[in-house]
N, C-alpha and C. Protein backbone atom coordinates (compact mmCIF):
# COMPACT_ATOMS: atom_id res chain seq x y z
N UNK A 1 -23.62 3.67 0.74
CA UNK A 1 -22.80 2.80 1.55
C UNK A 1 -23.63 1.61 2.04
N UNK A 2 -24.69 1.53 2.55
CA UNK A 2 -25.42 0.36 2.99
C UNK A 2 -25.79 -0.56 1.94
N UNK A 3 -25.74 0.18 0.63
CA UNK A 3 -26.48 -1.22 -0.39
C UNK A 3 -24.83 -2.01 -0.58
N UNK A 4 -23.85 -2.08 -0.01
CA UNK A 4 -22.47 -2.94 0.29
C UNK A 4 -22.39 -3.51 1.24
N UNK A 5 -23.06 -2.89 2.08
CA UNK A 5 -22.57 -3.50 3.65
C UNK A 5 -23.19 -4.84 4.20
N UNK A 6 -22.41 -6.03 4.37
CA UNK A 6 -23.41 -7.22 4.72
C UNK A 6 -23.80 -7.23 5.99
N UNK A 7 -24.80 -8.20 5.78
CA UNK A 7 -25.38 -8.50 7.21
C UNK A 7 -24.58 -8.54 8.09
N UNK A 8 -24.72 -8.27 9.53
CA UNK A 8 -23.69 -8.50 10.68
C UNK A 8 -22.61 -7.63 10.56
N UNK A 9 -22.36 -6.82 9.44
CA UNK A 9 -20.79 -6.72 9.69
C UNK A 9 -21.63 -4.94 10.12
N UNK A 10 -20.62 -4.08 10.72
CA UNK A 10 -20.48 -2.70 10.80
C UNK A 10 -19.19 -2.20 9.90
N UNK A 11 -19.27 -1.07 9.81
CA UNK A 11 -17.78 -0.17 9.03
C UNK A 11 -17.64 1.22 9.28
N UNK A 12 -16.75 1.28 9.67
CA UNK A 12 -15.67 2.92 9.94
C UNK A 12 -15.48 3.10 8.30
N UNK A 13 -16.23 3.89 7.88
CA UNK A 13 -15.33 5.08 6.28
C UNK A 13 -14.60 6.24 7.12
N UNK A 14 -13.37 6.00 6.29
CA UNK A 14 -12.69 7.02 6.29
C UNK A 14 -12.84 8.40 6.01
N UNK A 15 -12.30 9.58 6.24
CA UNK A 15 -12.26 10.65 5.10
C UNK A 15 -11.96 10.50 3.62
N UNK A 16 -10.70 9.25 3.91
CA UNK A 16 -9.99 9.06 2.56
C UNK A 16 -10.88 8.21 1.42
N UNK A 17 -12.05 8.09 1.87
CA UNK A 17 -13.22 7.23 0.89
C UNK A 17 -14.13 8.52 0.37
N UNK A 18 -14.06 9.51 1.14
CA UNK A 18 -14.59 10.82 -0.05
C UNK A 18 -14.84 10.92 -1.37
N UNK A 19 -15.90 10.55 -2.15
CA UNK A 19 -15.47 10.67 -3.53
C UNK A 19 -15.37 9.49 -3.97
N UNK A 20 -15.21 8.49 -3.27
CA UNK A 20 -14.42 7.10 -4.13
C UNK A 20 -15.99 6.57 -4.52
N UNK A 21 -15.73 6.13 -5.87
CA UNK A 21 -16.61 5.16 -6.31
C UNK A 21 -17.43 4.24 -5.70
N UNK A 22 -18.54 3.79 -5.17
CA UNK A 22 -18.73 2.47 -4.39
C UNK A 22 -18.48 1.18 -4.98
N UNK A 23 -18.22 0.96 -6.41
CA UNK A 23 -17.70 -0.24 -6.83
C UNK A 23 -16.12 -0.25 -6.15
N UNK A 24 -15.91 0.74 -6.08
CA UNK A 24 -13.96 0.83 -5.40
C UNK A 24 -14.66 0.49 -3.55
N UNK A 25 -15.50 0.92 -3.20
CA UNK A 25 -15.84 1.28 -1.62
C UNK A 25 -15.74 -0.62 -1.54
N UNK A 26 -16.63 -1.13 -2.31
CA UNK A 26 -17.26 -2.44 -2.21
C UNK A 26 -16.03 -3.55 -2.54
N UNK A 27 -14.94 -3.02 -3.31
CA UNK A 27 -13.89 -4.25 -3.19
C UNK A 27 -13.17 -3.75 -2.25
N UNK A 28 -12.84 -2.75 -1.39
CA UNK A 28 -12.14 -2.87 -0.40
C UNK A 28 -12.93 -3.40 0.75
N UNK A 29 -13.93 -3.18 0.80
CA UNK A 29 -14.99 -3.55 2.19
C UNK A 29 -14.59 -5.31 2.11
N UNK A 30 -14.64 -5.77 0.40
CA UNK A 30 -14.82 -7.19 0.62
C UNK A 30 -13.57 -7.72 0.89
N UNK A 31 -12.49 -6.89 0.45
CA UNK A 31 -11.26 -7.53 0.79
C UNK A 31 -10.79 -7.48 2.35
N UNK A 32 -11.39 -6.50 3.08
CA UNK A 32 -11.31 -6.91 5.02
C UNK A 32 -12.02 -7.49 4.89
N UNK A 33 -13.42 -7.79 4.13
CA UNK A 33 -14.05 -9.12 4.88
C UNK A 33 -13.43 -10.47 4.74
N UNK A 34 -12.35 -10.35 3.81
CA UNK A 34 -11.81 -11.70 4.07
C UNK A 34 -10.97 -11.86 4.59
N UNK A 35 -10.07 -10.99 4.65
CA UNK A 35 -8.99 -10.89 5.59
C UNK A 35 -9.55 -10.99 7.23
N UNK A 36 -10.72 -10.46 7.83
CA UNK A 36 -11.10 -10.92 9.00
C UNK A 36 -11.69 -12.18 8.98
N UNK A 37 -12.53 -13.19 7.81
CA UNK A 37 -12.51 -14.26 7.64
C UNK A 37 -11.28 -15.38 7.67
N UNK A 38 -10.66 -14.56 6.86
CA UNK A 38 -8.99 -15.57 7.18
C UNK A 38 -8.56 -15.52 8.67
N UNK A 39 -8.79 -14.77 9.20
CA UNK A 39 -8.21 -14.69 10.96
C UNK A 39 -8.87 -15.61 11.63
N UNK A 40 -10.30 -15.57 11.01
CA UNK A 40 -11.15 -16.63 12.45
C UNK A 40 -10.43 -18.20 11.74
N UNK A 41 -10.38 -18.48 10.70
CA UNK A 41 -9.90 -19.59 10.11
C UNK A 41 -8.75 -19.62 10.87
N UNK A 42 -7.73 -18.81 10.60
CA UNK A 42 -6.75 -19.20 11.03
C UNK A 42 -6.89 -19.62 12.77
N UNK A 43 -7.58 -19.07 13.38
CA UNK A 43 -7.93 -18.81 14.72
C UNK A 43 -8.40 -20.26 15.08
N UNK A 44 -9.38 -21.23 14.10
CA UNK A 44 -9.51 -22.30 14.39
C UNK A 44 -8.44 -23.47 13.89
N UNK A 45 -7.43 -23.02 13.25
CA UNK A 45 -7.40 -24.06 12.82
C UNK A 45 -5.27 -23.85 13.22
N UNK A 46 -4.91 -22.91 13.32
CA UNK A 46 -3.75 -22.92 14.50
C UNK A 46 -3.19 -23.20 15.18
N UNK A 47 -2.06 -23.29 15.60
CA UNK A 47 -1.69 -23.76 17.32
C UNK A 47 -1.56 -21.91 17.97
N UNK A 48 -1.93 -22.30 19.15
CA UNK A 48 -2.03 -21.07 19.83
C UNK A 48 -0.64 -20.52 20.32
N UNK A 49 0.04 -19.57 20.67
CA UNK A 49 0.05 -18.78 19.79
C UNK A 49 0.34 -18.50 18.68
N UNK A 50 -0.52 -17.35 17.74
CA UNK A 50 -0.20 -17.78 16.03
C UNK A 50 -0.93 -16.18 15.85
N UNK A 51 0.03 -15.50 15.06
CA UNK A 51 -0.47 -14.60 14.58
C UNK A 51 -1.72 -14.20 13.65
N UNK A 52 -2.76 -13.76 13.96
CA UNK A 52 -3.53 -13.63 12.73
C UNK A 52 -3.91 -12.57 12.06
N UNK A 53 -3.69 -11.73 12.41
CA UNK A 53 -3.68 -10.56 11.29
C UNK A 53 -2.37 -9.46 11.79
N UNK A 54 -2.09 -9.02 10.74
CA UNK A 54 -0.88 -7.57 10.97
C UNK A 54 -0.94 -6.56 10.17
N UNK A 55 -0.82 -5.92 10.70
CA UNK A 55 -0.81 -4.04 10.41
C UNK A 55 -0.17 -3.94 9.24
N UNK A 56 -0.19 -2.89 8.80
CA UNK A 56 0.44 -2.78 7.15
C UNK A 56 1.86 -2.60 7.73
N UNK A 57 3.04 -2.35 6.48
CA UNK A 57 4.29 -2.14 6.60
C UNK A 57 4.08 -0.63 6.55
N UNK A 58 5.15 0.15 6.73
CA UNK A 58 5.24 1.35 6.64
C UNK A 58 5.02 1.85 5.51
N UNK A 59 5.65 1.14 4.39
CA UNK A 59 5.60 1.36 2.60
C UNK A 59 4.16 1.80 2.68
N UNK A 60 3.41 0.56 2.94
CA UNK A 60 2.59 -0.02 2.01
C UNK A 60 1.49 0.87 3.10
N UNK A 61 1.22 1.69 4.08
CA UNK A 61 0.69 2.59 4.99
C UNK A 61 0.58 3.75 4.00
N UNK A 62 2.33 4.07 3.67
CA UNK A 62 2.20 5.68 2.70
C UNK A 62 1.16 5.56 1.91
N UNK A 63 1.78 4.49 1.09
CA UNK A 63 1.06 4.24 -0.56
C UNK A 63 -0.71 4.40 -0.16
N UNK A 64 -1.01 3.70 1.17
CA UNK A 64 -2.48 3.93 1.05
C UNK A 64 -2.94 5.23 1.19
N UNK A 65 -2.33 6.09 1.56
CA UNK A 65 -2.50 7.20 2.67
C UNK A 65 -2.63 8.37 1.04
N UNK A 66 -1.51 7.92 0.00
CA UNK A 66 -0.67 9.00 -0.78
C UNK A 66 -0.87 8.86 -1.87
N UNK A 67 -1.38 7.59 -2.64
CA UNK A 67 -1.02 7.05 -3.87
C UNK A 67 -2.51 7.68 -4.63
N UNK A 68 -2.56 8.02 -5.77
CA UNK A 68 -3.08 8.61 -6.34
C UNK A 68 -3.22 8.54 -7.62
N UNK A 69 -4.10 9.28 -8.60
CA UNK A 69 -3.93 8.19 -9.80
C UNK A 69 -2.85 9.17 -10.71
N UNK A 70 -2.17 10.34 -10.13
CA UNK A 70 -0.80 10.81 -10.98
C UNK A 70 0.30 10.22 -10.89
N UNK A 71 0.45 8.89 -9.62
CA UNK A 71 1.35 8.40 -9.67
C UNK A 71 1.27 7.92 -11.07
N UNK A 72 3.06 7.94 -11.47
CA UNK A 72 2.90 7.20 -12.99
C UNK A 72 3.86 6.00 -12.98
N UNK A 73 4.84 6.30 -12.36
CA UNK A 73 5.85 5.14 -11.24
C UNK A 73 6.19 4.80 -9.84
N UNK A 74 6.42 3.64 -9.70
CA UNK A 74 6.95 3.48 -8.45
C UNK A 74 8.32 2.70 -8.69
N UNK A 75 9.42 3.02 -8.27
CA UNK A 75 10.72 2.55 -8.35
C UNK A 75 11.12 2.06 -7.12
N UNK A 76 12.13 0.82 -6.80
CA UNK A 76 11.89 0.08 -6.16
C UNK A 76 13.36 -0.40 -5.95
N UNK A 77 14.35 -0.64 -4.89
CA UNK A 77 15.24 -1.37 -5.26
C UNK A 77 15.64 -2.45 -4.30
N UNK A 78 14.19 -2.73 -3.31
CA UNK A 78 14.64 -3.97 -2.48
C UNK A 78 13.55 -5.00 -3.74
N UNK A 79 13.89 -6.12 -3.44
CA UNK A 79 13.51 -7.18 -4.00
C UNK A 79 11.94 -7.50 -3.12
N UNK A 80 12.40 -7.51 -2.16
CA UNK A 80 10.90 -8.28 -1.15
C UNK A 80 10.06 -7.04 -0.81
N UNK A 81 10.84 -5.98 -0.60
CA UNK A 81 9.35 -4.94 -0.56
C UNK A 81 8.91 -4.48 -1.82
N UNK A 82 9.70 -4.56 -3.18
CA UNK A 82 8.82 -4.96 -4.28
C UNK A 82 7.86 -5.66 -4.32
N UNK A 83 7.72 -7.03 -4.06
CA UNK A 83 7.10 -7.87 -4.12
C UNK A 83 6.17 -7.31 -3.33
N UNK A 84 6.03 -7.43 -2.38
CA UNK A 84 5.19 -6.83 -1.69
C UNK A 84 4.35 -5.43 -1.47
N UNK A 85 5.00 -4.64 -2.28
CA UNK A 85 4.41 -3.78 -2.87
C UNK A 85 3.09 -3.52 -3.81
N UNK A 86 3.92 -4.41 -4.67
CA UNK A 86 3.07 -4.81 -5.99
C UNK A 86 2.05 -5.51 -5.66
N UNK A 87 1.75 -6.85 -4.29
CA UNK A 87 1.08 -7.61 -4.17
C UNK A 87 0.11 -6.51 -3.42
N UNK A 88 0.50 -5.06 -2.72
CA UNK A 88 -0.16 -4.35 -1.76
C UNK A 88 -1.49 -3.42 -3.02
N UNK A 89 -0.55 -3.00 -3.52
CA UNK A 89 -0.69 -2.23 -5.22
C UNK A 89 -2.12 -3.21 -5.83
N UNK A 90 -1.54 -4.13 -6.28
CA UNK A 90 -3.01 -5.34 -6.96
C UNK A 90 -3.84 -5.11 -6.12
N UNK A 91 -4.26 -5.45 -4.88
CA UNK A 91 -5.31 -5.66 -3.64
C UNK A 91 -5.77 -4.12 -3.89
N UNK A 92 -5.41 -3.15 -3.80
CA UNK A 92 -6.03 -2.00 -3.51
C UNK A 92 -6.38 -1.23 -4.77
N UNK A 93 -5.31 -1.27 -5.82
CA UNK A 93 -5.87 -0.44 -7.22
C UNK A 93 -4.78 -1.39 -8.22
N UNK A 94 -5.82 -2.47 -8.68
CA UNK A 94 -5.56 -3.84 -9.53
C UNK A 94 -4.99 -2.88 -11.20
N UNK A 95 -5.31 -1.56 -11.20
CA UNK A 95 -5.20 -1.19 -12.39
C UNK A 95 -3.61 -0.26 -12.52
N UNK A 96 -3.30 0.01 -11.20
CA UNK A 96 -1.73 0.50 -11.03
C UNK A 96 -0.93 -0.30 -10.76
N UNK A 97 -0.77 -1.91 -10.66
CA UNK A 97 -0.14 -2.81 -10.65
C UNK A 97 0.98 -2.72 -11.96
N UNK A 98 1.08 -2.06 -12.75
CA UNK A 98 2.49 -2.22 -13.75
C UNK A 98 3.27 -0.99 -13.39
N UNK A 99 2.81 0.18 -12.55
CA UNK A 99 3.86 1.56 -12.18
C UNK A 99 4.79 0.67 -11.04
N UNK A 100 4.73 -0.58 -10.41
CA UNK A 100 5.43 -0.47 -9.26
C UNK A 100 6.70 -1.32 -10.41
N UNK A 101 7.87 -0.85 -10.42
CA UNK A 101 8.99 -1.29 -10.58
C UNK A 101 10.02 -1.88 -9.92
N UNK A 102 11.03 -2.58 -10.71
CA UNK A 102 12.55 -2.79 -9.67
C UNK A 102 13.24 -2.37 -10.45
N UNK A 103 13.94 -1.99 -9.63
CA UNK A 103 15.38 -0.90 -9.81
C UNK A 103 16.64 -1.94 -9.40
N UNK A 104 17.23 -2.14 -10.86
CA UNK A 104 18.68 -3.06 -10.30
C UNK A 104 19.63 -2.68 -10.89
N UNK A 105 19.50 -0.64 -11.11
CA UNK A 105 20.93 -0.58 -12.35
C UNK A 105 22.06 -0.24 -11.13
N UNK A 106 23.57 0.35 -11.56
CA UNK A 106 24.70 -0.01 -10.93
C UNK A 106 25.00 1.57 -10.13
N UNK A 107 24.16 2.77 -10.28
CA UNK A 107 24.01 3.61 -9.74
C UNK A 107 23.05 3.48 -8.89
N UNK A 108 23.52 4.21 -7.43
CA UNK A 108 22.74 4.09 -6.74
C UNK A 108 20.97 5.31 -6.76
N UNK A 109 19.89 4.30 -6.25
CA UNK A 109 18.53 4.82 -6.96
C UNK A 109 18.48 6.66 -6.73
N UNK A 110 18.88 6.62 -5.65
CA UNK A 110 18.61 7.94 -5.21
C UNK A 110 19.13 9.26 -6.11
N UNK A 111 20.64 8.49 -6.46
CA UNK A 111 21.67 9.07 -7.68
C UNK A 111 20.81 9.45 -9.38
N UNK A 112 20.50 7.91 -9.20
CA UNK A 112 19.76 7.78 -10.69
C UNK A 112 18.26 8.35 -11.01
N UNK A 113 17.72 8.78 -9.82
CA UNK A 113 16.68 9.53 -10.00
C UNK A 113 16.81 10.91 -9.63
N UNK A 114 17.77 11.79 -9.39
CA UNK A 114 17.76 13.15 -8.80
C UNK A 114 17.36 13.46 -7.75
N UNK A 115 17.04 12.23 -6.78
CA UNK A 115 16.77 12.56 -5.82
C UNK A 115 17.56 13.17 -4.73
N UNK A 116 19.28 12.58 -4.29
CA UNK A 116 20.07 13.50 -4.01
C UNK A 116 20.27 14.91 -4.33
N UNK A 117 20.22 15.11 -5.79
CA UNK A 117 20.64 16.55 -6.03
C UNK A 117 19.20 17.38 -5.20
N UNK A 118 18.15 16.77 -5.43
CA UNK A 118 17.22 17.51 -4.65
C UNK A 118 17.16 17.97 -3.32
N UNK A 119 17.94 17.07 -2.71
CA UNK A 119 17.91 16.98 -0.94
C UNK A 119 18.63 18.09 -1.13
N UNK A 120 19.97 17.93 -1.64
CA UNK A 120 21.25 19.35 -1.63
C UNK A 120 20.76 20.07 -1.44
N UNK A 121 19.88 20.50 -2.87
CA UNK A 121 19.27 21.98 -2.93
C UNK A 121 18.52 21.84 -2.17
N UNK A 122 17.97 21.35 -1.59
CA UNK A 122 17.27 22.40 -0.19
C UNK A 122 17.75 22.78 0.80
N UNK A 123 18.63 21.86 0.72
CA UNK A 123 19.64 22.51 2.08
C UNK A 123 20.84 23.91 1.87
N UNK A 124 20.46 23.98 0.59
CA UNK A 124 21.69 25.37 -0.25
C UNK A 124 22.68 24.97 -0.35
N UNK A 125 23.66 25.98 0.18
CA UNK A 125 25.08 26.14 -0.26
C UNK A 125 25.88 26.05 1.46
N UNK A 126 24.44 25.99 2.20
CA UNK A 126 25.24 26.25 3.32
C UNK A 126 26.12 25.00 4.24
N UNK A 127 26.34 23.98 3.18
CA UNK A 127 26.89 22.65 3.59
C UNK A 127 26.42 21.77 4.07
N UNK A 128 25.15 21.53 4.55
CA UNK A 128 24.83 20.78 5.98
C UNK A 128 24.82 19.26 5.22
N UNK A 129 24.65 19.08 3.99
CA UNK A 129 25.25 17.77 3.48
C UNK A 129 26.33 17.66 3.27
């Protein structure tokens, strides 16, 4: 971990960096370093008040938390959290950037993937859907 770490800066590893490669450790380290670089920029160069950095979306929280390399798809049927997905997807694992999909057929996704019939069955026979 230290032959990555630049001058001045400190870093919190996760649990979830266990195992990970340091060429993988070293593009995420560099990608907060720019993202906290983009803040002071933005910070100078702004009108006050002005947001400069924000928390992940909820999606894009799981995916870091969950995503793994058995994912083989991601199906998708808003337009902008696609996008944003995919843009979340590139930044973090540039090589799973073609599993994130959009979904625009005329059944609804949940239908078209079995995901309803799944919910059912867990709930049985005893109605509660």
């Amino acid at each position: 971990m230290q032959s990555i770490i630049p001058e001045g800066y400190g870093v919190i590893v996760r649990t979830a960096a266990e195992g990970k490669k340091v060429a993988v450790l070293d593009a995420e380290l560099r990608g907060l370093i720019k993202k906290w670089e983009s803040a002071f920029e933005k910070l100078r160069t702004n009108n006050i008040p002005t947001l400069l950095v924000s928390e992940l979306d909820r999606t894009s929280t799981i995916l870091r938390d969950l995503l793994t390399v058995s994912f083989s798809n991601i199906w998708i049927n808003d337009e902008a959290i696609f996008h944003d997905i995919r843009s979340y997807i590139t930044t973090i694992a540039p090589e799973k950037e073609k599993i994130v999909k959009f979904y625009s057929g005329g059944v609804p996704i949940f239908e078209q993937f079995g995901i309803e019939k799944q919910i059912k069955a867990l709930f049985g026979k005893n109605g509660i859907l």
